[in-house]
C-alpha atoms as a PDB file:
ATOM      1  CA  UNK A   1      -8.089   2.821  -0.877  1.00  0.00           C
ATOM      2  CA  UNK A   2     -10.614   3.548  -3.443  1.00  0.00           C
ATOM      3  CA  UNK A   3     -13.099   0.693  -3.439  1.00  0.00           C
ATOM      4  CA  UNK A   4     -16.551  -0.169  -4.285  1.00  0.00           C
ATOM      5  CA  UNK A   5     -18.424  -1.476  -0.862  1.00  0.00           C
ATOM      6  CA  UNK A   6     -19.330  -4.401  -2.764  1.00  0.00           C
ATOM      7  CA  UNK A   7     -15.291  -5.152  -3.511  1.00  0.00           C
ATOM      8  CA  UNK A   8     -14.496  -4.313   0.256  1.00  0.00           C
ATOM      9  CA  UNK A   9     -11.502  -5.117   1.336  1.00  0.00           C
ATOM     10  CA  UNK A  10     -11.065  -8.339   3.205  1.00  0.00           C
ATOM     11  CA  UNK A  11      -9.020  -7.676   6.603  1.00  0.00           C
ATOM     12  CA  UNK A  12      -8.398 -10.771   7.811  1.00  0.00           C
ATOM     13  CA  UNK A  13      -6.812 -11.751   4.412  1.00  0.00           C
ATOM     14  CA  UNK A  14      -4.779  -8.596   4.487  1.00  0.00           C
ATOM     15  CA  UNK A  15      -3.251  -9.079   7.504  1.00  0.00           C
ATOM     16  CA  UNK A  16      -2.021 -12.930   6.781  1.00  0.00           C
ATOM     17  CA  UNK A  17       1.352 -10.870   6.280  1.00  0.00           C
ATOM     18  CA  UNK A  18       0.907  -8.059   8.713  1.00  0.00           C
ATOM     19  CA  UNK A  19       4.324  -8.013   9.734  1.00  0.00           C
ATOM     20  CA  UNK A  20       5.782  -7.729   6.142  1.00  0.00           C
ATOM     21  CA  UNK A  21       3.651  -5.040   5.786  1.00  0.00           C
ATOM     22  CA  UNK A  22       4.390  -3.049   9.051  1.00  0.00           C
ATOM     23  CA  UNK A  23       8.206  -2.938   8.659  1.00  0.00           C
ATOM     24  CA  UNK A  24       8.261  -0.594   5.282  1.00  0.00           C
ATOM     25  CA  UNK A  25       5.911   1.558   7.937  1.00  0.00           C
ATOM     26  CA  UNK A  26       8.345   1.557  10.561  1.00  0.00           C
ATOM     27  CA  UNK A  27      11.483   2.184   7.904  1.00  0.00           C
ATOM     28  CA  UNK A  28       9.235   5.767   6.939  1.00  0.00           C
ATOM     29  CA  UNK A  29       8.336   6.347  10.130  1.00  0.00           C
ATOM     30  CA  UNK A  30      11.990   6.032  11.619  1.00  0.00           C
ATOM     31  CA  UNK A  31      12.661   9.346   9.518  1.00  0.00           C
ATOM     32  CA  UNK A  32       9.665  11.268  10.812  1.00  0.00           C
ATOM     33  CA  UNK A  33      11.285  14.052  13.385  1.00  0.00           C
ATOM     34  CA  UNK A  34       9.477  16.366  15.636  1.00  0.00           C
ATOM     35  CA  UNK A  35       6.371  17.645  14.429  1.00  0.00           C
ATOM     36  CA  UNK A  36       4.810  20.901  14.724  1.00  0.00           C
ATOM     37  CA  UNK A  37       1.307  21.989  16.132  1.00  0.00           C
ATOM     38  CA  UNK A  38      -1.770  20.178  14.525  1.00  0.00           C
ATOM     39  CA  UNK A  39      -3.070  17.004  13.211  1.00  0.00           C
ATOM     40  CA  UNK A  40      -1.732  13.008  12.375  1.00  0.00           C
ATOM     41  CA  UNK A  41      -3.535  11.946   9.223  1.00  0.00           C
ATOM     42  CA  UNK A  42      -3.010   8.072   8.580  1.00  0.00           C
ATOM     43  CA  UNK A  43      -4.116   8.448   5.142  1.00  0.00           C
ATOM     44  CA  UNK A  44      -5.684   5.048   3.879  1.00  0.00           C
ATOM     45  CA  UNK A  45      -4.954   3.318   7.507  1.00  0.00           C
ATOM     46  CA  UNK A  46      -5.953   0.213   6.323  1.00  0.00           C
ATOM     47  CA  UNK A  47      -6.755  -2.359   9.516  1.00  0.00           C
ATOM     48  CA  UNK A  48      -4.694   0.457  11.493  1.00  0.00           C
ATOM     49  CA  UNK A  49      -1.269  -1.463  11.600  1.00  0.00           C
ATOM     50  CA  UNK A  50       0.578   1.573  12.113  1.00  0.00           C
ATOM     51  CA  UNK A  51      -2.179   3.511  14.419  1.00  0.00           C
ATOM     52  CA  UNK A  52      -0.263   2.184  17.599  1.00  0.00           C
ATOM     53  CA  UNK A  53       2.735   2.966  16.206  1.00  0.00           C
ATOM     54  CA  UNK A  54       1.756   6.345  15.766  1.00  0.00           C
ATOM     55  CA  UNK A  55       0.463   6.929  19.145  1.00  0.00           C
ATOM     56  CA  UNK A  56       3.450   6.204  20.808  1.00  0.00           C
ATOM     57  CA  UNK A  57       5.408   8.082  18.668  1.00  0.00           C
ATOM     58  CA  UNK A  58       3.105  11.030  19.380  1.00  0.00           C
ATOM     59  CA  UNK A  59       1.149  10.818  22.276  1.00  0.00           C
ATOM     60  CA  UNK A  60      -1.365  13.336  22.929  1.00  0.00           C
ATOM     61  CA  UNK A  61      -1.618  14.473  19.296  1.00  0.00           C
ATOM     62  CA  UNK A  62      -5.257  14.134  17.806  1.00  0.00           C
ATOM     63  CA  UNK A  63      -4.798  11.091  15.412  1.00  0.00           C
ATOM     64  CA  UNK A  64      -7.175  10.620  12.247  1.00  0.00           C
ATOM     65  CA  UNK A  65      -7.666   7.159  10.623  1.00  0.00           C
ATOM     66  CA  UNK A  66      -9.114   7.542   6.997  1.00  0.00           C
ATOM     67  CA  UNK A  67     -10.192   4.990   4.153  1.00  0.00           C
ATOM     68  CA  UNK A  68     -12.502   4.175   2.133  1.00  0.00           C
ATOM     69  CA  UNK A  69     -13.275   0.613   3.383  1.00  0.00           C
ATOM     70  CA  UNK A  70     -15.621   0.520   6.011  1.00  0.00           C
ATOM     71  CA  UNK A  71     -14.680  -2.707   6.997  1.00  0.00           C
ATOM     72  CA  UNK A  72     -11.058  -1.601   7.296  1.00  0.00           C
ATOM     73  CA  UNK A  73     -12.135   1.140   9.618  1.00  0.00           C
ATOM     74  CA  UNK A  74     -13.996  -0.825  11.673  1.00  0.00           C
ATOM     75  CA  UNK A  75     -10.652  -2.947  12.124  1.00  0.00           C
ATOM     76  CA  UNK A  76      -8.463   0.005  12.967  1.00  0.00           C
ATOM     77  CA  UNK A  77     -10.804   1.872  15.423  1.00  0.00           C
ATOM     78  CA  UNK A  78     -10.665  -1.077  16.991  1.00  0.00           C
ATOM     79  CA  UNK A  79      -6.959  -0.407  18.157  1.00  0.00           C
ATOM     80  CA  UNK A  80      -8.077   2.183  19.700  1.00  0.00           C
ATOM     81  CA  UNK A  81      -5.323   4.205  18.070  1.00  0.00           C
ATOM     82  CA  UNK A  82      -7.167   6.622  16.529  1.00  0.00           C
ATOM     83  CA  UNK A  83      -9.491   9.956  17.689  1.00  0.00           C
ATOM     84  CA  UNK A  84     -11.388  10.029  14.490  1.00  0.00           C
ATOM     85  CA  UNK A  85     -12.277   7.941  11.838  1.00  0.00           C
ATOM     86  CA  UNK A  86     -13.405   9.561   8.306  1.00  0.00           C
ATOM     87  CA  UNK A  87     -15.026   7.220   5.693  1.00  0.00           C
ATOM     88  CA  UNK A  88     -14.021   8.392   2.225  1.00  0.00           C
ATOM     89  CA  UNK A  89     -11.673   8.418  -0.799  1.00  0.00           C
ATOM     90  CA  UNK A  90      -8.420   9.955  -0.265  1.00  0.00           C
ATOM     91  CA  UNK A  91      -9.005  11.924  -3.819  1.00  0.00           C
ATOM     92  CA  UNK A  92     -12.073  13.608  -2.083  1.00  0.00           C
ATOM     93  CA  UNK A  93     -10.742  14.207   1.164  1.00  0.00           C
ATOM     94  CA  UNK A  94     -10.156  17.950   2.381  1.00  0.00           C
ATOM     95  CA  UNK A  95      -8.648  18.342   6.065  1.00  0.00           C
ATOM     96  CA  UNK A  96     -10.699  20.512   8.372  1.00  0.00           C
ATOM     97  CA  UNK A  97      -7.374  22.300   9.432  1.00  0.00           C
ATOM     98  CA  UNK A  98      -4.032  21.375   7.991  1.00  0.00           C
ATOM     99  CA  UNK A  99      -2.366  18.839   9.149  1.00  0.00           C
ATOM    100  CA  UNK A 100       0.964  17.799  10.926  1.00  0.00           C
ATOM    101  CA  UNK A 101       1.795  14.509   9.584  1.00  0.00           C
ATOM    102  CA  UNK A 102       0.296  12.888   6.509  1.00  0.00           C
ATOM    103  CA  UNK A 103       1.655   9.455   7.019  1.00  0.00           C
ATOM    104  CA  UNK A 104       0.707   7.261   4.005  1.00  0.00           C
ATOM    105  CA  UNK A 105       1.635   3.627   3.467  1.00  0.00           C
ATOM    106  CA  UNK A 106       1.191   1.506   0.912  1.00  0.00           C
ATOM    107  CA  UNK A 107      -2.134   3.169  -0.808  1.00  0.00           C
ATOM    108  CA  UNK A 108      -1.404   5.818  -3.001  1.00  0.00           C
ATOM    109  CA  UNK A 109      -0.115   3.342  -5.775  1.00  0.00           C
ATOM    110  CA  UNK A 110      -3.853   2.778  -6.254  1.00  0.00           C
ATOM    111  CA  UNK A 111      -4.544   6.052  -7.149  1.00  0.00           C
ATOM    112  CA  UNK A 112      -3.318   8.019 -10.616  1.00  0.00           C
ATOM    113  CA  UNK A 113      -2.104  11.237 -11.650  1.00  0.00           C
ATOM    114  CA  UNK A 114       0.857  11.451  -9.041  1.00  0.00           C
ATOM    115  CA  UNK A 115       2.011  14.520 -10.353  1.00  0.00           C
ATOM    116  CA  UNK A 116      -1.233  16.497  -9.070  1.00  0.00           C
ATOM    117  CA  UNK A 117      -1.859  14.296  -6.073  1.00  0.00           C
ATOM    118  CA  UNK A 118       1.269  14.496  -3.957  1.00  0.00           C
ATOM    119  CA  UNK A 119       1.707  18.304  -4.743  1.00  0.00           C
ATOM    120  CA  UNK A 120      -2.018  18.446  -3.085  1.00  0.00           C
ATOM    121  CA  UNK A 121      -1.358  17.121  -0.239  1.00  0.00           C
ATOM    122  CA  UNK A 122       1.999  18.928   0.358  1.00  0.00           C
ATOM    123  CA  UNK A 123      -0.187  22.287  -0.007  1.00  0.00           C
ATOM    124  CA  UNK A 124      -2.695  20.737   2.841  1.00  0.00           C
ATOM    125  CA  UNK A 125       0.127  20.558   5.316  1.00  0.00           C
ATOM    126  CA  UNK A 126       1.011  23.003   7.892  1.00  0.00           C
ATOM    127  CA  UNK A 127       3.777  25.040   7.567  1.00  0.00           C
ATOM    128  CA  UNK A 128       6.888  22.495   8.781  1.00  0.00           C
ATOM    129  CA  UNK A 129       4.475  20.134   8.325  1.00  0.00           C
ATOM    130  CA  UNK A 130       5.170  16.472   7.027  1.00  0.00           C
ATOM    131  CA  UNK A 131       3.849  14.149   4.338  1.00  0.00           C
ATOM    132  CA  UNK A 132       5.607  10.914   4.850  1.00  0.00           C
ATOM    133  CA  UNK A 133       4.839   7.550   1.805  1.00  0.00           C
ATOM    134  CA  UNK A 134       5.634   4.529   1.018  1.00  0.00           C
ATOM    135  CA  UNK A 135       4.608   2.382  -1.812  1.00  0.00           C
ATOM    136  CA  UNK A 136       5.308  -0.802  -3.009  1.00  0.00           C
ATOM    137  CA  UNK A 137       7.397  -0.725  -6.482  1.00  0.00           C
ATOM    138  CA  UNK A 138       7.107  -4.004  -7.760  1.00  0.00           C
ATOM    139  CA  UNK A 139       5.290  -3.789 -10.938  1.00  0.00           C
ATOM    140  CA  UNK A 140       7.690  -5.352 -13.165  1.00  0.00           C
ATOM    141  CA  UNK A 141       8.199  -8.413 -10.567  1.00  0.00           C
ATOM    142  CA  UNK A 142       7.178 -11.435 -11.697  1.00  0.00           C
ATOM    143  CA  UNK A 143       4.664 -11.771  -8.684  1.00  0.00           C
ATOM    144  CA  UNK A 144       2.827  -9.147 -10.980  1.00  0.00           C
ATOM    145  CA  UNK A 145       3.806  -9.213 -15.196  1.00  0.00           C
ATOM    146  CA  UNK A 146       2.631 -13.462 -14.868  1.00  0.00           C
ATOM    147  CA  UNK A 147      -0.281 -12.442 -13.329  1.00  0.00           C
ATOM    148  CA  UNK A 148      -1.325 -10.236 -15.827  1.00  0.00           C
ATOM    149  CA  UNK A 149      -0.323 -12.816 -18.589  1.00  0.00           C
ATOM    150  CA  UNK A 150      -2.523 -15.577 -17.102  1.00  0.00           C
ATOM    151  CA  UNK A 151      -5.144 -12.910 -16.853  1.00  0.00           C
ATOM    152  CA  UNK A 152      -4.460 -11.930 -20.555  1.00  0.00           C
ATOM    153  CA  UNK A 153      -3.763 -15.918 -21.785  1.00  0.00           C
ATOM    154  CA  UNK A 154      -7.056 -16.963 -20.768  1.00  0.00           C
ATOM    155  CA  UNK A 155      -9.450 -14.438 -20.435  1.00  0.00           C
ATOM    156  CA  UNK A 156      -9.026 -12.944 -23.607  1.00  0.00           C
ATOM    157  CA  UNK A 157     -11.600 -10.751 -23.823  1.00  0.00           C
ATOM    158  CA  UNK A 158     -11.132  -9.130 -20.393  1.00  0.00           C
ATOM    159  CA  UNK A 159      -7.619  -9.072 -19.904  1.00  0.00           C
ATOM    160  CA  UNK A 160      -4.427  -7.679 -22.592  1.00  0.00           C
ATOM    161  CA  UNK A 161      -0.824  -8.229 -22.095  1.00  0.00           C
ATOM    162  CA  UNK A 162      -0.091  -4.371 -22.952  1.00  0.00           C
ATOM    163  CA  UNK A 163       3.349  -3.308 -21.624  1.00  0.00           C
ATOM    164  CA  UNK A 164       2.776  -2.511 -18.298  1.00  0.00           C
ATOM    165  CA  UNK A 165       2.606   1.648 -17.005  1.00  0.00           C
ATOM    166  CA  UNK A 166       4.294   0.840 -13.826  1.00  0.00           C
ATOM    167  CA  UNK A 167       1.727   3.481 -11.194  1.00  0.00           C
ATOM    168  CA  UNK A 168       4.901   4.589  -8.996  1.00  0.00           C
ATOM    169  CA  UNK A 169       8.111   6.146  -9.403  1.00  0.00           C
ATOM    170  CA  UNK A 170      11.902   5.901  -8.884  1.00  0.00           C
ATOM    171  CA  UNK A 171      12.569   7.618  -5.527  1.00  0.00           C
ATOM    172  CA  UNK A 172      14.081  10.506  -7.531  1.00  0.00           C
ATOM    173  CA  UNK A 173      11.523  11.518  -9.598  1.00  0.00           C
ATOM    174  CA  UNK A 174       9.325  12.379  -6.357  1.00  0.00           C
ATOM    175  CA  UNK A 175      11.804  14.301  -4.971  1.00  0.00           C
ATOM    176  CA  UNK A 176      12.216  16.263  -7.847  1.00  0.00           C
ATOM    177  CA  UNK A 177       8.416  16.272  -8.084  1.00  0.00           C
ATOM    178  CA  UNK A 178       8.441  18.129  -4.046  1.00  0.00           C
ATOM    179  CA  UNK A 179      11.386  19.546  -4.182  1.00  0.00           C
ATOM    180  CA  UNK A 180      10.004  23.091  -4.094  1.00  0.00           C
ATOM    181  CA  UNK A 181       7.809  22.547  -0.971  1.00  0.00           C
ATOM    182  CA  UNK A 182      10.508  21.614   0.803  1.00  0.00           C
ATOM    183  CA  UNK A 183      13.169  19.622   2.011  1.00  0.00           C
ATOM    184  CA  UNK A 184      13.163  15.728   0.503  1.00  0.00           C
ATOM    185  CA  UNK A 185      14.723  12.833   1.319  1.00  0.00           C
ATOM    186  CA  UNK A 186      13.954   9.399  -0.866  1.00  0.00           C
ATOM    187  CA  UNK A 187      15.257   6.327  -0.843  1.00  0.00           C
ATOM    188  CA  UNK A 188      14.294   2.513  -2.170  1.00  0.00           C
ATOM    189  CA  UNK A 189      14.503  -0.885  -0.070  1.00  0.00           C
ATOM    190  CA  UNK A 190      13.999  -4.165  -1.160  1.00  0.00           C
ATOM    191  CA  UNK A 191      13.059  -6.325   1.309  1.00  0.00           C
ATOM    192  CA  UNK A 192      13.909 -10.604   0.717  1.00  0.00           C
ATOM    193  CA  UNK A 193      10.816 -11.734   2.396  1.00  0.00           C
ATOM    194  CA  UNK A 194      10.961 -15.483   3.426  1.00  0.00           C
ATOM    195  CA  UNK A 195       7.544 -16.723   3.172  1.00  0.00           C
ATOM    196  CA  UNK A 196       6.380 -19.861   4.782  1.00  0.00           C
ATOM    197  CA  UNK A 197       4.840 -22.897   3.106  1.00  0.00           C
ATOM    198  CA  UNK A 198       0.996 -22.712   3.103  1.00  0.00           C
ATOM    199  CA  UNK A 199      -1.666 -25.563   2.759  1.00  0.00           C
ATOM    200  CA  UNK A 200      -2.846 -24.941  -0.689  1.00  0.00           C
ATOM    201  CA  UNK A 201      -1.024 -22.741  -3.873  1.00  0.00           C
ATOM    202  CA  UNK A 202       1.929 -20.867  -3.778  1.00  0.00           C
ATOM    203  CA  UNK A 203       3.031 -18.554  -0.881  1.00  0.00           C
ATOM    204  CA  UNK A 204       3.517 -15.617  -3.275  1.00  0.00           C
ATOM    205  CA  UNK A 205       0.089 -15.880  -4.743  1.00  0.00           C
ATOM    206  CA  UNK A 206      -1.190 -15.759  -1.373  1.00  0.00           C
ATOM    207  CA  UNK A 207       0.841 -12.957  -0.797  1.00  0.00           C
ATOM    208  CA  UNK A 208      -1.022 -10.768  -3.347  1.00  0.00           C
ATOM    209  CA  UNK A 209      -4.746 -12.247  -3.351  1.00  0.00           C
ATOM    210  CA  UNK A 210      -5.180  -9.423  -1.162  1.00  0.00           C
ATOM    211  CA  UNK A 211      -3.682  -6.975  -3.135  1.00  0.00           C
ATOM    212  CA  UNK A 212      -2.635  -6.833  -6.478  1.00  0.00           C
ATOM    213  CA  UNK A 213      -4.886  -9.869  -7.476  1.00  0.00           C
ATOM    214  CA  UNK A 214      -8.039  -8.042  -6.140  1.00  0.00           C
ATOM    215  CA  UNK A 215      -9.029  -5.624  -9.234  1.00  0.00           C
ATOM    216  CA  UNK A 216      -8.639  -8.877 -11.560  1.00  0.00           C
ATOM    217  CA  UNK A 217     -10.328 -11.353  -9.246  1.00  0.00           C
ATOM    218  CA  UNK A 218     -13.041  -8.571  -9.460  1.00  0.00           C
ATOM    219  CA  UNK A 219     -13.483  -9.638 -13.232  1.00  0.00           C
ATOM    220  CA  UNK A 220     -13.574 -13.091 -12.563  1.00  0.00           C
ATOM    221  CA  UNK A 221     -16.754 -15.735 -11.971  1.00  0.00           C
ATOM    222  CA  UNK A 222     -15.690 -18.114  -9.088  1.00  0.00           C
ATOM    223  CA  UNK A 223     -14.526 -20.875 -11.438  1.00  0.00           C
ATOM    224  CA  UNK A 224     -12.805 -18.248 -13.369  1.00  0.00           C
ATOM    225  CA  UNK A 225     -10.839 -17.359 -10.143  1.00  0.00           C
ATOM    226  CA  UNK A 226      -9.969 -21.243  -9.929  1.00  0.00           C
ATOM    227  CA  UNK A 227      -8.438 -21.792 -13.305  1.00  0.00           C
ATOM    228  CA  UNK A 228      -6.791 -18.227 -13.101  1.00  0.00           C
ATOM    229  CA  UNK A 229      -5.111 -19.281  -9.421  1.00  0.00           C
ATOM    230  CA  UNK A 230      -4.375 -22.827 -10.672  1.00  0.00           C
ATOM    231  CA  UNK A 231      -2.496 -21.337 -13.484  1.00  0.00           C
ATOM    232  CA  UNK A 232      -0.635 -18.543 -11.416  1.00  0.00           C
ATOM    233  CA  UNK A 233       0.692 -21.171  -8.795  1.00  0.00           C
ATOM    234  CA  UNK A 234       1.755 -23.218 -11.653  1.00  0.00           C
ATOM    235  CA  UNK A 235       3.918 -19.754 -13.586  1.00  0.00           C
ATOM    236  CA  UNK A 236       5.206 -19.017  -9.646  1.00  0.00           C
ATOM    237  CA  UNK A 237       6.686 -22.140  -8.836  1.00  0.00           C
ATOM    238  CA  UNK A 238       9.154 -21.580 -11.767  1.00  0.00           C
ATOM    239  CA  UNK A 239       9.583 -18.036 -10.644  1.00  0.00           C
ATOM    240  CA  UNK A 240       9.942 -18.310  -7.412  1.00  0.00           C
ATOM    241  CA  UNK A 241      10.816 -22.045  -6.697  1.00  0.00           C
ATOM    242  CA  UNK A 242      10.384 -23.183  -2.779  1.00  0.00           C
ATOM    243  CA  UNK A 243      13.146 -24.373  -0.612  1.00  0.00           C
ATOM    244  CA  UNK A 244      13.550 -27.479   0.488  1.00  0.00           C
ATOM    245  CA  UNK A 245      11.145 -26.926   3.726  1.00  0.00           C
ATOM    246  CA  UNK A 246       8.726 -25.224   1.624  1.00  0.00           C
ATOM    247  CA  UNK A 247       9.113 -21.830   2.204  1.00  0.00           C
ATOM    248  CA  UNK A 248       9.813 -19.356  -0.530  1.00  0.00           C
ATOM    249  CA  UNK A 249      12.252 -16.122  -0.523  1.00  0.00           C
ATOM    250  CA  UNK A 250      10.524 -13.103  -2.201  1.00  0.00           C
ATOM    251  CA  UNK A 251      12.194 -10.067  -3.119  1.00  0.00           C
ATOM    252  CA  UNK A 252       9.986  -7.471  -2.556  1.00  0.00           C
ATOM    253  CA  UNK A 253      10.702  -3.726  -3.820  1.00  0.00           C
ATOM    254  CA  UNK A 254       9.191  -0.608  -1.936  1.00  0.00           C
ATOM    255  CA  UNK A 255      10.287   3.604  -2.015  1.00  0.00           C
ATOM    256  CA  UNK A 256       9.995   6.178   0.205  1.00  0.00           C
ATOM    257  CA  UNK A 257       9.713   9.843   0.376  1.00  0.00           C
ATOM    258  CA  UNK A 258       9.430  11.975   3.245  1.00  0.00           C
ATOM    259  CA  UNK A 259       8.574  16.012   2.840  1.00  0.00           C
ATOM    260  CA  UNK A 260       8.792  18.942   5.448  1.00  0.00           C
ATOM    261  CA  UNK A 261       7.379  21.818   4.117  1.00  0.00           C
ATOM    262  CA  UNK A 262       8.463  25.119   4.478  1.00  0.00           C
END
């Protein structure tokens, strides 16, 4: 996750929905099979949701938690999941030896340039190594195009409704992409999350203030945040309109690729 310290991520907001976001982790790690001799990279581990996961999946294996949010790290060494913690951006990390697994989910959408990235860390890998990701591909959602048109409706200046560059994928077009480093398997789920009423805005603006609303909230004065929220709820409620005890269903699309490398 490639933040500024002062635009850290926020853990305790992250995890509101920890259990949406552990189950696209499972699904990838479900197709994970025996690994051979070295390393377990959880590349951009986040709060370490998946760190316990991993170590009883693969006991005994030296396990490496790395982000670029210090306060994330703190979080996941805290599970105790994890040998080593490394502090830095993915884009400038370079393993010490190659690695077993990287196991990646949810972060590389943040970062560009796919085409050189994934092929970089497929060369890191030992050989019949692993690099197992997941990513969320819901771009063209409306969780996401009406938040960039509030952004672009009222701030102007800051914000343009250009068409929208989605940052990941179809499935296919990675496995194409890592096809000759190995064998690939890809797939898509969309997951129909039900989320539960909360005491002030709408559930699926909630859902993203910790993620895709944090680069624009960035941009934004504290009253600028208000009026931008205030108008998001309102574009949601027609989007996504709550059930009769409150609670919203939100589709919620995510792919997967997992490489062994030969």
């Amino acid at each position: 996750m490639s933040d500024r310290a002062e635009h850290d991520w926020n853990p305790g907001t992250y995890e509101r929905f920890r259990g949406f976001r552990l189950r696209p982790a499972m699904d990838l790690l479900a197709q994970v099979r025996d690994l051979p001799t070295g390393d377990i990279v959880d590349l951009g581990c986040g709060t370490g949701a998946a760190g316990p996961v991993l170590k009883e999946r693969f006991p005994g294996v030296h396990r490496i938690g790395l982000d670029s949010s210090p306060a994330m790290l703190d979080r996941a060494a805290a599970t105790g999941a994890y040998a080593e913690m490394i502090h830095t951006d993915i884009v400038d990390w370079k393993p010490a030896t190659p690695p077993a697994l990287i196991f990646s989910n949810a972060v590389l959408h943040w970062l560009d340039d796919h085409r050189q990235l994934l092929p970089g860390l497929a060369e890191m890998l030992t050989t019949g190594g692993v690099l197992a990701v997941q990513m969320p591909r819901n771009f063209d959602a409306p969780s996401h195009s009406l938040l960039r048109e509030c952004a672009a409706q009222l701030f102007p200046d800051r914000f343009k409704v250009d068409p929208c560059t989605p940052p990941v994928r179809p499935a296919r077009d990675y496995v194409t992409l890592l096809a000759p480093f190995g064998q690939v398997d890809g797939w898509e789920t969309e997951y129909a999350h039900r989320l539960e009423p909360v005491a002030q805005g709408h559930p699926v603006r909630v859902f993203t203030e910790s993620t895709a609303m944090r680069p624009v909230l960035a941009r934004l004065s504290p009253a600028e945040a208000v009026t931008l929220m205030r108008d998001y709820d309102a574009a949601l409620a027609k989007a996504y309109p709550a059930a009769a005890d409150g609670s919203v269903l939100f589709p919620f699309r995510r792919v997967f690729f997992v490489l062994r490398t030969v």
